[in-house]
C-alpha atoms as a PDB file:
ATOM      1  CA  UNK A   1     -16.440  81.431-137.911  1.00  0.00           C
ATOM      2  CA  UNK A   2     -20.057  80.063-137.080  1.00  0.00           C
ATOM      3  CA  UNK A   3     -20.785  80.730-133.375  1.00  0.00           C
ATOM      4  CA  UNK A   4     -22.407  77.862-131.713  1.00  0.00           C
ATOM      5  CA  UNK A   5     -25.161  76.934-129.475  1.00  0.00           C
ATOM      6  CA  UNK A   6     -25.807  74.704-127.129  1.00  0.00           C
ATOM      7  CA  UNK A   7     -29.587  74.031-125.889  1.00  0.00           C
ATOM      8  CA  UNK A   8     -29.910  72.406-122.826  1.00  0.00           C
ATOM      9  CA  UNK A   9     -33.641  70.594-122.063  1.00  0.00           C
ATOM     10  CA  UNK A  10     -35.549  70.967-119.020  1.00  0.00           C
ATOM     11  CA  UNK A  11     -36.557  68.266-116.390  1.00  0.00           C
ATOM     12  CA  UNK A  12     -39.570  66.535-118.316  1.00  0.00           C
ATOM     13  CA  UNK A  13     -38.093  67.047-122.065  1.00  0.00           C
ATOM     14  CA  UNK A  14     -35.703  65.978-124.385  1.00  0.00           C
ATOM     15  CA  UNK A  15     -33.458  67.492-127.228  1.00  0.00           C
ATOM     16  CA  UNK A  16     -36.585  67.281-128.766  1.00  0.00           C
ATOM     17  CA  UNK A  17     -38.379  70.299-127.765  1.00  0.00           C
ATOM     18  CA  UNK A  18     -35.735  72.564-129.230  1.00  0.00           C
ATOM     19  CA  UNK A  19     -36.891  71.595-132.703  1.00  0.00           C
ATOM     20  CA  UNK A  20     -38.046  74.940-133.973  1.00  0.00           C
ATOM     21  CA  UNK A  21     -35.167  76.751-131.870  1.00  0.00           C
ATOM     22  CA  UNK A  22     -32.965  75.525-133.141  1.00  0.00           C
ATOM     23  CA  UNK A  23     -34.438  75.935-136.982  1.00  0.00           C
ATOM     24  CA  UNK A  24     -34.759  79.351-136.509  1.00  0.00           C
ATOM     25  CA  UNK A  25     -31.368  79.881-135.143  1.00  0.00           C
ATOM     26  CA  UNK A  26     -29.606  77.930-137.972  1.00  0.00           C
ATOM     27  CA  UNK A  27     -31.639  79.608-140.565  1.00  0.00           C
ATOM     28  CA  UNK A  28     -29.426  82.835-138.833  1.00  0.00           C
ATOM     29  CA  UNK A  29     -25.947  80.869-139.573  1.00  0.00           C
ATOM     30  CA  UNK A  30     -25.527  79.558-136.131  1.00  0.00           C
ATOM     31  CA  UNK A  31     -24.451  75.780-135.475  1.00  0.00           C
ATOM     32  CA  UNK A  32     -26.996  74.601-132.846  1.00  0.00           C
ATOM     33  CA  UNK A  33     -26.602  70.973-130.329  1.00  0.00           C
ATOM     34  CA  UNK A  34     -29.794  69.911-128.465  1.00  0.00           C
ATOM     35  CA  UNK A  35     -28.345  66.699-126.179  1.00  0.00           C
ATOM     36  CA  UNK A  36     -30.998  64.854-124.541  1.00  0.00           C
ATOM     37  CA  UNK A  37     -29.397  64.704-121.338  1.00  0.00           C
ATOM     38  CA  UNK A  38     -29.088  60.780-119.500  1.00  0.00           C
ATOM     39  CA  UNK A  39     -32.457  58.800-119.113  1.00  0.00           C
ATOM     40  CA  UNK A  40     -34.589  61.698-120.481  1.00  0.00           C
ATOM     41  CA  UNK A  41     -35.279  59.361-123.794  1.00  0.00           C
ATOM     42  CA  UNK A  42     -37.862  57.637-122.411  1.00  0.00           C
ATOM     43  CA  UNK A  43     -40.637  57.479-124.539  1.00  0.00           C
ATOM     44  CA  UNK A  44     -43.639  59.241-123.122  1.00  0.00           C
ATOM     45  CA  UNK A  45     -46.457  56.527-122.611  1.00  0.00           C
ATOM     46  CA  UNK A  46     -44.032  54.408-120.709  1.00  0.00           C
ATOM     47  CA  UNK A  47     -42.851  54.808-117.258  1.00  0.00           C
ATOM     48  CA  UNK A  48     -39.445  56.953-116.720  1.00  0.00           C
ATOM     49  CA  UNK A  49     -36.521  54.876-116.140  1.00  0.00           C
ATOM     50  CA  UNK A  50     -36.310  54.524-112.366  1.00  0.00           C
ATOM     51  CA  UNK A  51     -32.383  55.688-112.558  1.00  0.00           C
ATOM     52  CA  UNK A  52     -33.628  59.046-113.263  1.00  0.00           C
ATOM     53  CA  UNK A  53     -34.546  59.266-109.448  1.00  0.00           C
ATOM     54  CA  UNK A  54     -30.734  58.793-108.346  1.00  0.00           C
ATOM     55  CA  UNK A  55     -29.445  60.859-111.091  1.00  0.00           C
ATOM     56  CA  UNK A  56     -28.157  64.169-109.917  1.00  0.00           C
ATOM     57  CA  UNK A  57     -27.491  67.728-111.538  1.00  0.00           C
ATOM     58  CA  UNK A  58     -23.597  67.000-111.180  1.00  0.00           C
ATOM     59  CA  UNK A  59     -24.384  63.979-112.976  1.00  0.00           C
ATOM     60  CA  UNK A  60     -25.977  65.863-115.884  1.00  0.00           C
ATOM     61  CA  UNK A  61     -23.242  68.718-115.604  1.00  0.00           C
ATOM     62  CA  UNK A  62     -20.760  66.380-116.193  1.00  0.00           C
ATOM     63  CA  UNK A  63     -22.253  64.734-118.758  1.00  0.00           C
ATOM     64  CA  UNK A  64     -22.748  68.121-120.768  1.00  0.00           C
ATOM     65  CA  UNK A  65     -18.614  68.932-119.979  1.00  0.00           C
ATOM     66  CA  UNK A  66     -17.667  65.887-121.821  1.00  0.00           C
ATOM     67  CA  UNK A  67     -19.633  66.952-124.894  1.00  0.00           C
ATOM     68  CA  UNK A  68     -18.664  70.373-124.766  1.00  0.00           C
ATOM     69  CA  UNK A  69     -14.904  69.489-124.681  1.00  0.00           C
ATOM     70  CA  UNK A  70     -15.442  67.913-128.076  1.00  0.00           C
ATOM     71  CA  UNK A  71     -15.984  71.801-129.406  1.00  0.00           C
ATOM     72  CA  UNK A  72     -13.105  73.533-131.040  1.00  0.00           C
ATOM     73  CA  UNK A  73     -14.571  76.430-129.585  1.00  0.00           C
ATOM     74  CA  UNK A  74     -16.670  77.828-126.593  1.00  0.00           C
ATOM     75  CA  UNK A  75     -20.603  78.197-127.599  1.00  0.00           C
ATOM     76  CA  UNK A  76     -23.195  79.583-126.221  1.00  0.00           C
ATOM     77  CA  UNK A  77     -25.065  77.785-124.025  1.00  0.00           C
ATOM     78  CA  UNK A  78     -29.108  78.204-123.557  1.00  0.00           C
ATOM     79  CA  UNK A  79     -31.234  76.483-120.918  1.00  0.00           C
ATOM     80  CA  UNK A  80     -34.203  76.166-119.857  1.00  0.00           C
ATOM     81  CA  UNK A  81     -35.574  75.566-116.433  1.00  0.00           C
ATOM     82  CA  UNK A  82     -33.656  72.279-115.056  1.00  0.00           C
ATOM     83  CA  UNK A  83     -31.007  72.859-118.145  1.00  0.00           C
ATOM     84  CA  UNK A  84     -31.313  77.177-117.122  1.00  0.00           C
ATOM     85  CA  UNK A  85     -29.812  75.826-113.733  1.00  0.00           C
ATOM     86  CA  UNK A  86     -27.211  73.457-115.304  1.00  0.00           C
ATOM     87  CA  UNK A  87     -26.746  76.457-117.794  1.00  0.00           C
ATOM     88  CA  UNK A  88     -25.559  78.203-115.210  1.00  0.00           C
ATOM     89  CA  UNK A  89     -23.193  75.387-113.602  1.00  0.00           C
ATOM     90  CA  UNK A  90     -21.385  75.189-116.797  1.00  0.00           C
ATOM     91  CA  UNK A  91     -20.816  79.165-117.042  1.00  0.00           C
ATOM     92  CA  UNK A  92     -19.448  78.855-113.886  1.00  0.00           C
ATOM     93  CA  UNK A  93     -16.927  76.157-114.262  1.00  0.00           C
ATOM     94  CA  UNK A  94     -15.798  78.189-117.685  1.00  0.00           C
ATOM     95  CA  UNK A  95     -17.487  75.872-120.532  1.00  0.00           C
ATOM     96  CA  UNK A  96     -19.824  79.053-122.201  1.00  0.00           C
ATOM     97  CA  UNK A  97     -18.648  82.116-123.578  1.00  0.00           C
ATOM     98  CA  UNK A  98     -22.641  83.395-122.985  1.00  0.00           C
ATOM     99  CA  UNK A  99     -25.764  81.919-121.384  1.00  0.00           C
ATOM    100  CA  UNK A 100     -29.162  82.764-122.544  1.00  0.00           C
ATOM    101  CA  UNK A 101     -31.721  81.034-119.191  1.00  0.00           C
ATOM    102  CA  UNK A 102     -34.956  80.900-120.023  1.00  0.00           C
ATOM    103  CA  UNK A 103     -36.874  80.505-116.760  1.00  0.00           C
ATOM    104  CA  UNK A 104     -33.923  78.682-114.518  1.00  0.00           C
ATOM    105  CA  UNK A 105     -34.511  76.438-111.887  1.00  0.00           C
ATOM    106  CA  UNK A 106     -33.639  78.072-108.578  1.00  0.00           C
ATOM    107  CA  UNK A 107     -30.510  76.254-106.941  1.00  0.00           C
ATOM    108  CA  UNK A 108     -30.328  74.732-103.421  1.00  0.00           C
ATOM    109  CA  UNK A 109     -30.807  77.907-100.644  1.00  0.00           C
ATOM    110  CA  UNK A 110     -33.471  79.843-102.929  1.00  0.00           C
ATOM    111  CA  UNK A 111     -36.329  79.140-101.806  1.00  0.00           C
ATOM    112  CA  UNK A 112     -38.973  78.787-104.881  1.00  0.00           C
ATOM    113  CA  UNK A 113     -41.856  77.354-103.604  1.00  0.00           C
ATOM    114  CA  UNK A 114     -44.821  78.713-104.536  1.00  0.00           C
ATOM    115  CA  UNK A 115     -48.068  77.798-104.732  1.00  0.00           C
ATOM    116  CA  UNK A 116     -48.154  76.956-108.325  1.00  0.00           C
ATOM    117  CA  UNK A 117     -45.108  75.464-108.503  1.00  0.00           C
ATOM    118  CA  UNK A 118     -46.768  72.738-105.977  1.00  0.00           C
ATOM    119  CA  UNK A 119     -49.971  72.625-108.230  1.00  0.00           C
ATOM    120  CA  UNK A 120     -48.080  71.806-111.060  1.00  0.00           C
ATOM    121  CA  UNK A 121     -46.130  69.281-109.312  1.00  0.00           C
ATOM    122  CA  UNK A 122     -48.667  68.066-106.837  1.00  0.00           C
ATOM    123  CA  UNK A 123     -49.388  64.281-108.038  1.00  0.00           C
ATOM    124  CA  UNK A 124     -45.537  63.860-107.999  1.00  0.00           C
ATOM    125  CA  UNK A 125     -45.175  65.679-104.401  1.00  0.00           C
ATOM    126  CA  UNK A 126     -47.846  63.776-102.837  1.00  0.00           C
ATOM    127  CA  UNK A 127     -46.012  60.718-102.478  1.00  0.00           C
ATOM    128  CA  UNK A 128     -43.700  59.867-100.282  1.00  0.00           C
ATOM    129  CA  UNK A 129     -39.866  59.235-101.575  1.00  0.00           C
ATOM    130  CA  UNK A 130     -41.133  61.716-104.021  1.00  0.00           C
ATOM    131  CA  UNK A 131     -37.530  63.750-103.743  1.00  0.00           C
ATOM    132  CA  UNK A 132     -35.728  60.003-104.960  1.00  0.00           C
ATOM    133  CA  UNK A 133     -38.201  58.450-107.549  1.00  0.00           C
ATOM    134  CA  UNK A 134     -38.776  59.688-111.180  1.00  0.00           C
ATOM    135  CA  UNK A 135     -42.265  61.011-111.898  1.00  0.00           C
ATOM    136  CA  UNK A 136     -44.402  62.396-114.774  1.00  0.00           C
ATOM    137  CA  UNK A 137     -46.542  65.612-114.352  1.00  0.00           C
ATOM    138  CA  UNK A 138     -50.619  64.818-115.671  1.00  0.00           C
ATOM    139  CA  UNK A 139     -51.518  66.847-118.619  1.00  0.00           C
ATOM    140  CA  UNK A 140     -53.407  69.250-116.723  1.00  0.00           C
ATOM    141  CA  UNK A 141     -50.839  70.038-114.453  1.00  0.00           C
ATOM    142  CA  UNK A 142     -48.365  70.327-117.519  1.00  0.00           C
ATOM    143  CA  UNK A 143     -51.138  72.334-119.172  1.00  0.00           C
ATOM    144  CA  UNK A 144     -51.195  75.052-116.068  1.00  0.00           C
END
């Protein structure tokens, strides 16, 4: 029986950026799914849709239960960053039979906040509503 895996994007990608992941993985025999998780299509020269701002990880966890009910089986789930965090919420509510986090996010109480983490999110930060709006990181702060 192929084992699968399920790759889970971070906050400012898409399915996308699993591409040679996942090539490398199927090469090996495994069956790999890289969702682009809700409003993270959004092509890259245009704004992000404003939704993203009110769209929570419960939202996104839920979103990723439906699909992974469709399985006949349970995969292995990978994450990284934002999707290392919802990685995590869907190993604990039973949906992975392994996780593989690549750099999680930190959930609510851990305190993460470092001073590159604000430099690479500092044009974002800087205004205010920042925590409710949907933003895009400059290419040099993406770059650092």
């Amino acid at each position: 029986m192929t084992e699968t895996i399920v790759m889970i994007h971070g906050m400012f990608g898409g399915g996308w950026y699993w591409e040679k992941y996942k090539k490398f993985f199927e090469e090996k025999g495994y069956h790999c799914i890289t969702p682009t998780l809700r409003f993270h299509d959004a092509d890259p020269k245009e704004p992000p849709n404003p939704q993203l701002g009110m769209t929570s990880l419960l939202n996104y966890a839920e979103d990723l239960e439906k699909e992974l009910e469709k399985l006949n089986t349970s995969p292995i789930v990978m994450g990284h960053s934002m999707g290392g965090l919802l990685a995590q919420i869907l190993g604990s509510r039973g949906f992975a039979k392994a996780l593989v986090l690549l750099t999680p996010a930190s959930p609510h109480g851990i305190m993460s906040l470092k001073p590159s983490v604000i430099r690479s999110f500092w044009s974002g930060l800087r205004k205010y509503g920042f925590w409710k709006k949907p933003m895009r990181q400059t290419f040099n702060e993406a770059v650092y």
